[in-house]
N, C-alpha and C. Protein backbone atom coordinates (compact mmCIF):
# COMPACT_ATOMS: atom_id res chain seq x y z
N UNK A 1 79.17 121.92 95.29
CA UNK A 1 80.06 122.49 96.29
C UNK A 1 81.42 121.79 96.26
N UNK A 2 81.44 120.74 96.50
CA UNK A 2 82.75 119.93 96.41
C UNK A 2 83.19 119.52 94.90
N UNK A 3 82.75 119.68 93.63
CA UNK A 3 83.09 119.97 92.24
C UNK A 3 83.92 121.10 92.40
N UNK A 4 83.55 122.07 92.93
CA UNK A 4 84.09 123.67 93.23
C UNK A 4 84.98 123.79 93.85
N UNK A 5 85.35 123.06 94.74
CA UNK A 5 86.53 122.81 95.86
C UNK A 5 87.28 121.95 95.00
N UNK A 6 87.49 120.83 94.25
CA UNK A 6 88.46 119.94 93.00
C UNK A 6 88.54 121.13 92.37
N UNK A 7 87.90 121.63 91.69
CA UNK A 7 88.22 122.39 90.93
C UNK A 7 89.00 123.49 90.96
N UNK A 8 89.13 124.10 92.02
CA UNK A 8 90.33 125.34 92.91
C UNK A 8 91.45 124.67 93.42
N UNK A 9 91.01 123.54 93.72
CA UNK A 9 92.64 122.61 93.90
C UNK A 9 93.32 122.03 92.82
N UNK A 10 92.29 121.63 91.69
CA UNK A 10 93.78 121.64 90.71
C UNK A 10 94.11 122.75 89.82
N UNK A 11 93.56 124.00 90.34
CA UNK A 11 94.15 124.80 89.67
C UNK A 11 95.14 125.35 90.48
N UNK A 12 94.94 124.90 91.57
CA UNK A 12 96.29 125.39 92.62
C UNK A 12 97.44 124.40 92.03
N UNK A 13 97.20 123.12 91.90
CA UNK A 13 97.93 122.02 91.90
C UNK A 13 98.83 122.25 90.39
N UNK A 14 97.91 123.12 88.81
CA UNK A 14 98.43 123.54 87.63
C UNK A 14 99.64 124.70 88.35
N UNK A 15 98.98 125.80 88.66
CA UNK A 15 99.96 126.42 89.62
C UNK A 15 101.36 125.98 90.09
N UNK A 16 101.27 125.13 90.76
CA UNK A 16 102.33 124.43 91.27
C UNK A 16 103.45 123.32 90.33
N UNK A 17 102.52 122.74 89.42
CA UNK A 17 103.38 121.99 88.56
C UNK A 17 104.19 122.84 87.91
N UNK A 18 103.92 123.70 87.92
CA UNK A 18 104.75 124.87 86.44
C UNK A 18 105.39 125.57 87.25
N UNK A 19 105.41 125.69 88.68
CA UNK A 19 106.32 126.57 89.20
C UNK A 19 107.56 125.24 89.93
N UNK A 20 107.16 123.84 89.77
CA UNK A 20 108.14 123.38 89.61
C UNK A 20 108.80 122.66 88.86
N UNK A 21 108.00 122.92 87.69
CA UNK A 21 108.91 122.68 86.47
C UNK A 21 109.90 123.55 86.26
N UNK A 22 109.25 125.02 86.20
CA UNK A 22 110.06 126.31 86.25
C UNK A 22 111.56 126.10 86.70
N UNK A 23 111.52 125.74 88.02
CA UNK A 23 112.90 125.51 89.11
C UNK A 23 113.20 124.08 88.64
N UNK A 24 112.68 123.14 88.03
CA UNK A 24 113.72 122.07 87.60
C UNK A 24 114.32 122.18 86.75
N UNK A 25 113.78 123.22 85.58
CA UNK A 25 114.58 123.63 84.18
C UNK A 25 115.72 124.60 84.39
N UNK A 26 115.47 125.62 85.54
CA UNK A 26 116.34 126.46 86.19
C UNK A 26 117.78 125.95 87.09
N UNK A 27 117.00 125.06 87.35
CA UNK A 27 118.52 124.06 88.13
C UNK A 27 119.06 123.12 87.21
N UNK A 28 118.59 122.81 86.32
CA UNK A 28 119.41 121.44 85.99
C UNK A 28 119.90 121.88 84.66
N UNK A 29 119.77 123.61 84.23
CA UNK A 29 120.39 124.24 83.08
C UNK A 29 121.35 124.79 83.59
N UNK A 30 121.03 125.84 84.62
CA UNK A 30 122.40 126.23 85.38
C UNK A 30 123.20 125.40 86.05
N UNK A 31 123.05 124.06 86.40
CA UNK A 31 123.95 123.44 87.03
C UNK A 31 124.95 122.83 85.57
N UNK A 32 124.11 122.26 84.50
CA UNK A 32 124.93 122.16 82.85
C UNK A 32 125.50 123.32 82.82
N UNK A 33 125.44 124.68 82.86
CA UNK A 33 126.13 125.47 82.23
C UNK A 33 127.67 125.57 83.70
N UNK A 34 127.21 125.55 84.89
CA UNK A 34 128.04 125.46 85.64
C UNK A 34 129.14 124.82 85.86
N UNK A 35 128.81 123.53 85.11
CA UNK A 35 129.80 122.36 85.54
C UNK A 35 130.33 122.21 83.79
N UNK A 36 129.89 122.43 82.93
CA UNK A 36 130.77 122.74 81.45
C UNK A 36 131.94 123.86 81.44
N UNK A 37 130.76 124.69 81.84
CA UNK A 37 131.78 126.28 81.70
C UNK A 37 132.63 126.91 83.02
N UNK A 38 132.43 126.58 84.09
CA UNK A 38 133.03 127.50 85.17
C UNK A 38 133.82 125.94 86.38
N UNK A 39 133.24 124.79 85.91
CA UNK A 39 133.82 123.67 86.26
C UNK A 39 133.27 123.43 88.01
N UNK A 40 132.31 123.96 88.07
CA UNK A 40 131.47 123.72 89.53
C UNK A 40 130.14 123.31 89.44
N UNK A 41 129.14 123.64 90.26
CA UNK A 41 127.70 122.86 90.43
C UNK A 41 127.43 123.56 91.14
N UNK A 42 125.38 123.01 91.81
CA UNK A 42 125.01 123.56 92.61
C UNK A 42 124.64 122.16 93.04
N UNK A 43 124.85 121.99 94.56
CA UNK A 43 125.16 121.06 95.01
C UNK A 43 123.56 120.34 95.56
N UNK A 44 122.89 121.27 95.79
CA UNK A 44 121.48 120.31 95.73
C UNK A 44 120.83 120.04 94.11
N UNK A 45 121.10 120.12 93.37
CA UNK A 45 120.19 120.74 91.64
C UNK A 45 119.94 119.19 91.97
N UNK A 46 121.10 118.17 91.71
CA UNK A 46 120.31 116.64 91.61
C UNK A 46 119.33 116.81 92.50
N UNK A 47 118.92 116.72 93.32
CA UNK A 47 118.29 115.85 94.65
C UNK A 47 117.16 116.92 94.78
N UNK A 48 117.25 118.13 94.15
CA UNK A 48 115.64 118.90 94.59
C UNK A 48 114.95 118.50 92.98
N UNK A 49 115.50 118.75 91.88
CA UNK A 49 115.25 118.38 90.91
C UNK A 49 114.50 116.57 90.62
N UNK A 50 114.89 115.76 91.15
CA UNK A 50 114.66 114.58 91.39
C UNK A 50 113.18 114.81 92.32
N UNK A 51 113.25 115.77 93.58
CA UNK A 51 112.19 115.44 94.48
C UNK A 51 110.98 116.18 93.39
N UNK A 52 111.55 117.33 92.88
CA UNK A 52 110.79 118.18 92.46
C UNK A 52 109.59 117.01 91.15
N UNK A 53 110.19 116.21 90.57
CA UNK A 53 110.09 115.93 89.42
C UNK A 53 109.05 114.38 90.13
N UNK A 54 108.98 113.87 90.93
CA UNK A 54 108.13 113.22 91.67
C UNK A 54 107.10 113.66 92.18
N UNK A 55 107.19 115.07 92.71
CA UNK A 55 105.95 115.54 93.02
C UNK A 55 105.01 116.03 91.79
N UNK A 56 105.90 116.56 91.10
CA UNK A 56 104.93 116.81 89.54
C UNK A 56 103.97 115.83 89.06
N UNK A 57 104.94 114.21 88.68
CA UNK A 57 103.99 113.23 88.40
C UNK A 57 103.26 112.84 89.52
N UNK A 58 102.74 112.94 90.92
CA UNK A 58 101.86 112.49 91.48
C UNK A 58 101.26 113.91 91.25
N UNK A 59 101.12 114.70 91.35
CA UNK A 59 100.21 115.93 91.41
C UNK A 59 99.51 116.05 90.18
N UNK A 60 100.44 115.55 88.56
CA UNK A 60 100.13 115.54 87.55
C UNK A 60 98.68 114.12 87.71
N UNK A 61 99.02 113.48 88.05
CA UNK A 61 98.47 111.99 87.99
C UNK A 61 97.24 112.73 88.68
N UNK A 62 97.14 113.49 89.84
CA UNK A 62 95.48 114.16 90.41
C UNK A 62 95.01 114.70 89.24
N UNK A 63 95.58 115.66 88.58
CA UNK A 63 95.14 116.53 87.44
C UNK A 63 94.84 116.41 86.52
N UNK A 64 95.57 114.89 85.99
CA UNK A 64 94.91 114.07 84.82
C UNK A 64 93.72 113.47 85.00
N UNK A 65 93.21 113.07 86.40
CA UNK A 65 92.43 111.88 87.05
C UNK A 65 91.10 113.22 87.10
N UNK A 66 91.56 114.09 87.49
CA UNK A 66 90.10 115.64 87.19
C UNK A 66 89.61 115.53 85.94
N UNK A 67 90.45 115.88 85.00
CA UNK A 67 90.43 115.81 84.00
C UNK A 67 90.20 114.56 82.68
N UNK A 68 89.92 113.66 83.54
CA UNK A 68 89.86 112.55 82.57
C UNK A 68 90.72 112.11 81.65
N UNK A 69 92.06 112.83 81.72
CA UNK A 69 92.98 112.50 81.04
C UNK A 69 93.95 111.60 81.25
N UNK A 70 93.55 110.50 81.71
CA UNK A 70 94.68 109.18 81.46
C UNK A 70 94.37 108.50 80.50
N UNK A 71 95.63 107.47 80.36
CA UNK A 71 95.15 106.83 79.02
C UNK A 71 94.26 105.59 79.11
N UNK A 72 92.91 104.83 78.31
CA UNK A 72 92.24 104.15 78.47
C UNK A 72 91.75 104.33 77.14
N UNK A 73 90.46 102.54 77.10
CA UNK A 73 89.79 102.45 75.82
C UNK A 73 88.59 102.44 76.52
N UNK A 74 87.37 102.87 75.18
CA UNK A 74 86.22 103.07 75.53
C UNK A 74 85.74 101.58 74.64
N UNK A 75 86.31 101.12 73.63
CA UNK A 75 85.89 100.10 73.04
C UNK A 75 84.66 99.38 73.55
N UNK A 76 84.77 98.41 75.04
CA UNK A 76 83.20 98.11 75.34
C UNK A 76 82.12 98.77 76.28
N UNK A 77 82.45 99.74 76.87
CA UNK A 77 81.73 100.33 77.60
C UNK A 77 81.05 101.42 76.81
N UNK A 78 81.44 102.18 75.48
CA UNK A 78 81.10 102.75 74.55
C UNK A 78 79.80 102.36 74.09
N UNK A 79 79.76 100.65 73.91
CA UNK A 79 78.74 100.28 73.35
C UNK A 79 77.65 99.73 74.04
N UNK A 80 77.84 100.00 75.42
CA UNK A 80 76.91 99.00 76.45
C UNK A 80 75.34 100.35 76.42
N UNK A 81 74.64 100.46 77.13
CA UNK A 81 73.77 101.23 77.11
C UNK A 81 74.13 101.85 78.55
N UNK A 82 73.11 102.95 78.93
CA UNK A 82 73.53 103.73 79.73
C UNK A 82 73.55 103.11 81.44
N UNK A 83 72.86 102.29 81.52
CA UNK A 83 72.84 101.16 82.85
C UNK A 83 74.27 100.42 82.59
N UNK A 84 74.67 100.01 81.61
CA UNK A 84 75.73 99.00 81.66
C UNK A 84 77.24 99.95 81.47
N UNK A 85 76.98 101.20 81.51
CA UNK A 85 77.91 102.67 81.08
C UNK A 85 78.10 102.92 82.88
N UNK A 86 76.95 103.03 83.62
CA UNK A 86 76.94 103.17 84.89
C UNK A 86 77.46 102.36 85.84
N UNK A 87 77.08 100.75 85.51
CA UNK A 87 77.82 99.92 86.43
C UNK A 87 79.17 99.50 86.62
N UNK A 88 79.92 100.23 84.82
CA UNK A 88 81.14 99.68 84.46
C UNK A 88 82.14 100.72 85.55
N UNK A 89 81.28 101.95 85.11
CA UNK A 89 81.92 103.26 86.19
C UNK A 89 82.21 102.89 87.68
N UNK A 90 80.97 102.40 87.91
CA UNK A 90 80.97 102.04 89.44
C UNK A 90 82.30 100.91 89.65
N UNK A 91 82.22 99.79 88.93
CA UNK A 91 83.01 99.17 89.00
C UNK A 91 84.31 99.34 88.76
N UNK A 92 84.47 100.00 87.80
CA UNK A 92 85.94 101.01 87.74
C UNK A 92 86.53 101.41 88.83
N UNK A 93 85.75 102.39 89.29
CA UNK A 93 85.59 103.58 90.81
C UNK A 93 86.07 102.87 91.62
N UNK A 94 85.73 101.65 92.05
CA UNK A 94 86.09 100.81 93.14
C UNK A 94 87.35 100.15 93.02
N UNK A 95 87.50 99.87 91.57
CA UNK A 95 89.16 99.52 91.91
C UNK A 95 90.06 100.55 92.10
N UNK A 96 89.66 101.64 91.60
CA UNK A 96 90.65 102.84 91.72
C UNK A 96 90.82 103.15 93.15
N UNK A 97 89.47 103.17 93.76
CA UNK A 97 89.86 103.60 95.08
C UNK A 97 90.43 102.28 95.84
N UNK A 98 90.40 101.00 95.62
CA UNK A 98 90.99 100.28 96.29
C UNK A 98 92.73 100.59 95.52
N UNK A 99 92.84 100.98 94.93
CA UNK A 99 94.22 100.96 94.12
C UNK A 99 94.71 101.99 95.01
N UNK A 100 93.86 103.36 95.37
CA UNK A 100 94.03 103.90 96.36
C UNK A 100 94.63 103.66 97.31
N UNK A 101 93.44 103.09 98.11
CA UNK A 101 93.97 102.56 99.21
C UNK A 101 95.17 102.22 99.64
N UNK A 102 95.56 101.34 98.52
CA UNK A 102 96.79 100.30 98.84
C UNK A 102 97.88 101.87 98.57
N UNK A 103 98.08 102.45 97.72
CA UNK A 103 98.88 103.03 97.47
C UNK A 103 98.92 104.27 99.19
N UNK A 104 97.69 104.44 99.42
CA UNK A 104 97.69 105.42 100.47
C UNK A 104 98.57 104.37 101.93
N UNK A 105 98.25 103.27 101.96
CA UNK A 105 99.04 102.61 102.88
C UNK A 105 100.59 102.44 102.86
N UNK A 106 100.78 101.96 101.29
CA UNK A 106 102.36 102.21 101.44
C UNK A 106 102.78 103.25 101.33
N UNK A 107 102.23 104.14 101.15
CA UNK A 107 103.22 106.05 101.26
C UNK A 107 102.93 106.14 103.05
N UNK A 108 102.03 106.15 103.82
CA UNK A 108 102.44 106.28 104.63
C UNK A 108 103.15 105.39 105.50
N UNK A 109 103.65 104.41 105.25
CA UNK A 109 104.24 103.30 105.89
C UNK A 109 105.58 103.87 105.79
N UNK A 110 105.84 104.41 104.25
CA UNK A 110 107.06 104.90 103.91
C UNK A 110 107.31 106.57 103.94
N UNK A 111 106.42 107.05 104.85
CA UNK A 111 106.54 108.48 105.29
C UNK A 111 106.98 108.36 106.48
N UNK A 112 105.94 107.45 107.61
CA UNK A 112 106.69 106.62 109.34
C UNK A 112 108.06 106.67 108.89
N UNK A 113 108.36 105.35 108.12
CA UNK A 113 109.93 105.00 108.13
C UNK A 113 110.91 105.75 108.28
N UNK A 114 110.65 107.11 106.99
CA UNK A 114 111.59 107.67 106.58
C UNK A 114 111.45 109.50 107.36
N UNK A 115 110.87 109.31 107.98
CA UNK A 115 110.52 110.36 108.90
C UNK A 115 111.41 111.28 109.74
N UNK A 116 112.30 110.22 110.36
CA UNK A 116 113.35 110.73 110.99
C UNK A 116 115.04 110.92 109.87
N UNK A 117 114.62 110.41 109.08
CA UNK A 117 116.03 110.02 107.75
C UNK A 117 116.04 111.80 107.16
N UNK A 118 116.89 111.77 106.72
CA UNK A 118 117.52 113.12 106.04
C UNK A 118 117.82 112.81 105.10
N UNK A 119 117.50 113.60 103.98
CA UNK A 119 118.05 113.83 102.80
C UNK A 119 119.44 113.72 102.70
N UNK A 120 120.50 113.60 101.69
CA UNK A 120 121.89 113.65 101.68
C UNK A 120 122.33 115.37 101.49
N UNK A 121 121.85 115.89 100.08
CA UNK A 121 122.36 117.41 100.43
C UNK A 121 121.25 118.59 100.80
N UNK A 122 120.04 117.74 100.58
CA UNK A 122 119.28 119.00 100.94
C UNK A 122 118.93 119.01 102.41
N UNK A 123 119.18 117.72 103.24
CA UNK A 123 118.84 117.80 104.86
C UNK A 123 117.62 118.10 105.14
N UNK A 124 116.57 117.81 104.76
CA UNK A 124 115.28 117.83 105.48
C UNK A 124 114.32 115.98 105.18
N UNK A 125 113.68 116.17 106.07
CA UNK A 125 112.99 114.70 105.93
C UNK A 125 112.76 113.74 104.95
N UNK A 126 113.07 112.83 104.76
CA UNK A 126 112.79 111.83 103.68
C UNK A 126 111.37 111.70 103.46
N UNK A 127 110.62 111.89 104.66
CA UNK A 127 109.14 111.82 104.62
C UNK A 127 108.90 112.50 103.89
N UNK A 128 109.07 114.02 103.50
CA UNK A 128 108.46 114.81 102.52
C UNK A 128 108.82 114.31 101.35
N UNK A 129 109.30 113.36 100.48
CA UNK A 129 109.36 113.08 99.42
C UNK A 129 108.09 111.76 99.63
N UNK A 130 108.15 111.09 100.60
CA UNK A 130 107.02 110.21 100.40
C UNK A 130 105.68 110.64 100.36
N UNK A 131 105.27 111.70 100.89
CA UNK A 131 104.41 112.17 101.42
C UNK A 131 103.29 112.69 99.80
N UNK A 132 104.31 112.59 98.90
CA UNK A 132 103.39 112.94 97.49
C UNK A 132 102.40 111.62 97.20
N UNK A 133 103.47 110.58 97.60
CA UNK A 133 101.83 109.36 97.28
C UNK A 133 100.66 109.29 98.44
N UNK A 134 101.01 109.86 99.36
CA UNK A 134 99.84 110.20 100.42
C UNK A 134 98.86 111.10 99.41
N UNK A 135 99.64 112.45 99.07
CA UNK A 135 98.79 113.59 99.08
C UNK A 135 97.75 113.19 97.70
N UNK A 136 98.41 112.17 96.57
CA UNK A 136 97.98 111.73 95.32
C UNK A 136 96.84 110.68 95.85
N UNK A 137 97.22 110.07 96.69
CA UNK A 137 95.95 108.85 96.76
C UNK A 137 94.91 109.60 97.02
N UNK A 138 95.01 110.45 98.38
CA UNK A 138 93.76 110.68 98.97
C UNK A 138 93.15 111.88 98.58
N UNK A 139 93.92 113.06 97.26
CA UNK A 139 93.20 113.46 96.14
C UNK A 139 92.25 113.09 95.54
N UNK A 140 93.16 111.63 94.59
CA UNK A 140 92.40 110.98 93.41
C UNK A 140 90.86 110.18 94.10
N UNK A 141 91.25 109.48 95.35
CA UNK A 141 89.82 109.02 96.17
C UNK A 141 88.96 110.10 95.83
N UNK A 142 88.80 111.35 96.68
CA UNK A 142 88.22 112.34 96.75
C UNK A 142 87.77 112.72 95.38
N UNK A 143 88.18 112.91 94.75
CA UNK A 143 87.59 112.93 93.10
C UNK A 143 86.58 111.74 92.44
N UNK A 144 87.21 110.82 93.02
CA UNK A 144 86.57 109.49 92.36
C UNK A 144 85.07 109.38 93.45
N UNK A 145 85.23 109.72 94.41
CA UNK A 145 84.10 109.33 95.58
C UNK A 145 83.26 110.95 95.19
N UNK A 146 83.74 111.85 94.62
CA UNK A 146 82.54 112.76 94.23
C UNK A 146 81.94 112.39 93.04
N UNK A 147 82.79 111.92 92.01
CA UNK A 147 82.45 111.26 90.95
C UNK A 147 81.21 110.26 91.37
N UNK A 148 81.19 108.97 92.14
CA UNK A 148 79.96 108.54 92.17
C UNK A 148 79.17 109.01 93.18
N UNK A 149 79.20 110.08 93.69
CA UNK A 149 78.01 110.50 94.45
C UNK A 149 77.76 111.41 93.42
N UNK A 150 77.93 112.02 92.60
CA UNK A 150 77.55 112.34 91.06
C UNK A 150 76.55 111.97 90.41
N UNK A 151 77.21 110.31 90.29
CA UNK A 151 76.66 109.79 89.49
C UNK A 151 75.08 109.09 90.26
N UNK A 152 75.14 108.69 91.72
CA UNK A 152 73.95 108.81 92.58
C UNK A 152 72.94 109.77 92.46
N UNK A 153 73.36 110.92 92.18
CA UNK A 153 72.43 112.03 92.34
C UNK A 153 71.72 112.29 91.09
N UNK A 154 72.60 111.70 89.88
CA UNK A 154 72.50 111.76 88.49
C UNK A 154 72.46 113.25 87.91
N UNK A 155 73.80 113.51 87.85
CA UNK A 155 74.48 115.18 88.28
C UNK A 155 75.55 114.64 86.92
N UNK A 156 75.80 113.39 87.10
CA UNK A 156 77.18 113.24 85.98
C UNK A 156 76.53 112.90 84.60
N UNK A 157 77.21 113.62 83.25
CA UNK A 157 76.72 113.53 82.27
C UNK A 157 77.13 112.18 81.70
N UNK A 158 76.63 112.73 80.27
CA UNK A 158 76.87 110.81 79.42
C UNK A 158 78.47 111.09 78.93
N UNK A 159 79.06 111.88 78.87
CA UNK A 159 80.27 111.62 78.44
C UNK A 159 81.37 111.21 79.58
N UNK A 160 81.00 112.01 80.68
CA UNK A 160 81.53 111.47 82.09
C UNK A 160 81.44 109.78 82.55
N UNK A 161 80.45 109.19 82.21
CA UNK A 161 80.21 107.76 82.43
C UNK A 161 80.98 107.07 81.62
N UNK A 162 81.90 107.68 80.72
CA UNK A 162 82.55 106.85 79.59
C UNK A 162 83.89 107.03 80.19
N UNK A 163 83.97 108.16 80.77
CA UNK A 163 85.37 108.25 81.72
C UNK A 163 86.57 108.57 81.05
N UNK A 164 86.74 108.61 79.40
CA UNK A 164 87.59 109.27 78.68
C UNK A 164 87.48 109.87 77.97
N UNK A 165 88.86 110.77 77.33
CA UNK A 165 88.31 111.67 76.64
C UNK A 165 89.31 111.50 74.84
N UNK A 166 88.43 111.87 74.13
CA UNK A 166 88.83 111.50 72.59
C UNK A 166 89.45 112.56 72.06
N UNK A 167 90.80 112.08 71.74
CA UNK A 167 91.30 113.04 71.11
C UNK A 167 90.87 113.72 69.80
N UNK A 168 89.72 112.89 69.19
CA UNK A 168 89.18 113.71 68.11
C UNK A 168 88.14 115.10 68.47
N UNK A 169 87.74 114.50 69.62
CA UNK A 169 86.62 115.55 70.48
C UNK A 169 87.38 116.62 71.03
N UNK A 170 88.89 116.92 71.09
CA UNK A 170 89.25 118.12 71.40
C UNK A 170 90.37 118.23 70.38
N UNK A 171 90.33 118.87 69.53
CA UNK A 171 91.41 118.67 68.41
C UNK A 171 92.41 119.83 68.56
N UNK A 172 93.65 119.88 68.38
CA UNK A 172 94.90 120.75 68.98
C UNK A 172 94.95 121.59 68.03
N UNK A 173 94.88 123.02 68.38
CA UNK A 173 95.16 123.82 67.55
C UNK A 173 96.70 124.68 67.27
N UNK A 174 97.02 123.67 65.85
CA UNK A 174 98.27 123.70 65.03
C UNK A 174 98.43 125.37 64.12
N UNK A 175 99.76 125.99 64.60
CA UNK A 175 100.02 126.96 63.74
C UNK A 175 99.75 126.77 62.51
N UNK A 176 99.42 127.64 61.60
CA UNK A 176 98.91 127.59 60.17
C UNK A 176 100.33 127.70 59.28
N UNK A 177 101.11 126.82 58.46
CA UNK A 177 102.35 127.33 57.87
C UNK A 177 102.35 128.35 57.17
N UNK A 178 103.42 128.89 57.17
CA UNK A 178 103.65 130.57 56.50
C UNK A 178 104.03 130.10 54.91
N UNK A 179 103.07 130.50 54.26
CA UNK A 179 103.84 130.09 52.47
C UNK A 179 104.45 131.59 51.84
């Protein structure tokens, strides 16, 4: 049930990265072509482009963390057996969510602060730019805390306990050259 619920949220969350990538490539081309050729701007492009491009990498950082796609070595946990594959996880899990933690405390410390503060040209709350390491911590927890109730139930497979993924095990499929 809650695999199913991560799973509709980062496809909301893919959704969202690409529709603000979309508008950062859209602003920060038309504002180049604006300010070369017609000698003007668009006067928020920095500052939404900037917010825009912060929320991507924390939203990206949930989507990688679904996906098992950050970077890491399997070198000794590869070779431990499946008890010593399990405890490394567990032990992993726990710093992440304490890494959490800490990170969930200073975004909202720095959502309070900046709460009442305004942006310079776009005028809305400073909080909403902090508010992405809120929404990233207490994502990635939520993933990681289904992850070992997963692994409690013994629901998580053997490649999941290794926690990364090999780039030989998904190999990119390259256009074929034209001779």
């Amino acid at each position: 049930m809650l695999r199913n619920i991560i799973d509709g949220y980062c496809k909301v969350l893919h959704v969202l990265m690409v529709i603000a990538l979309a508008i950062m490539v859209i602003l920060v081309f038309g504002n180049v072509v604006l300010r070369y050729i017609f000698n003007s701007g668009i006067t928020v492009s920095d500052e939404l482009s900037r917010w825009l491009f912060v929320w991507v990498t924390f939203l990206g950082a949930v989507a990688a963390m679904r996906d098992g796609a950050h970077l890491g070595t399997d070198m000794l946990v590869s070779r431990l057996g499946k008890t010593g594959q399990k405890i490394c996880l567990v032990l992993g899990h726990a710093l992440m969510l304490y890494c959490c933690w800490l990170l969930l405390q200073g975004s909202l410390q720095q959502v309070k602060v900046n709460l009442g503060a305004t942006s310079p040209t776009l005028g809305v709350s400073m909080g909403i730019f902090y508010a992405s390491g809120v929404v990233c911590a207490t994502s990635i927890a939520v993933i990681l805390i289904d992850n070992l109730w997963r692994l409690l139930k013994g629901d998580l497979s053997e490649t999941e306990l290794i926690g990364i993924r090999e780039s030989e095990e998904e190999p990119i499929d390259l256009p074929v050259p034209l001779k």
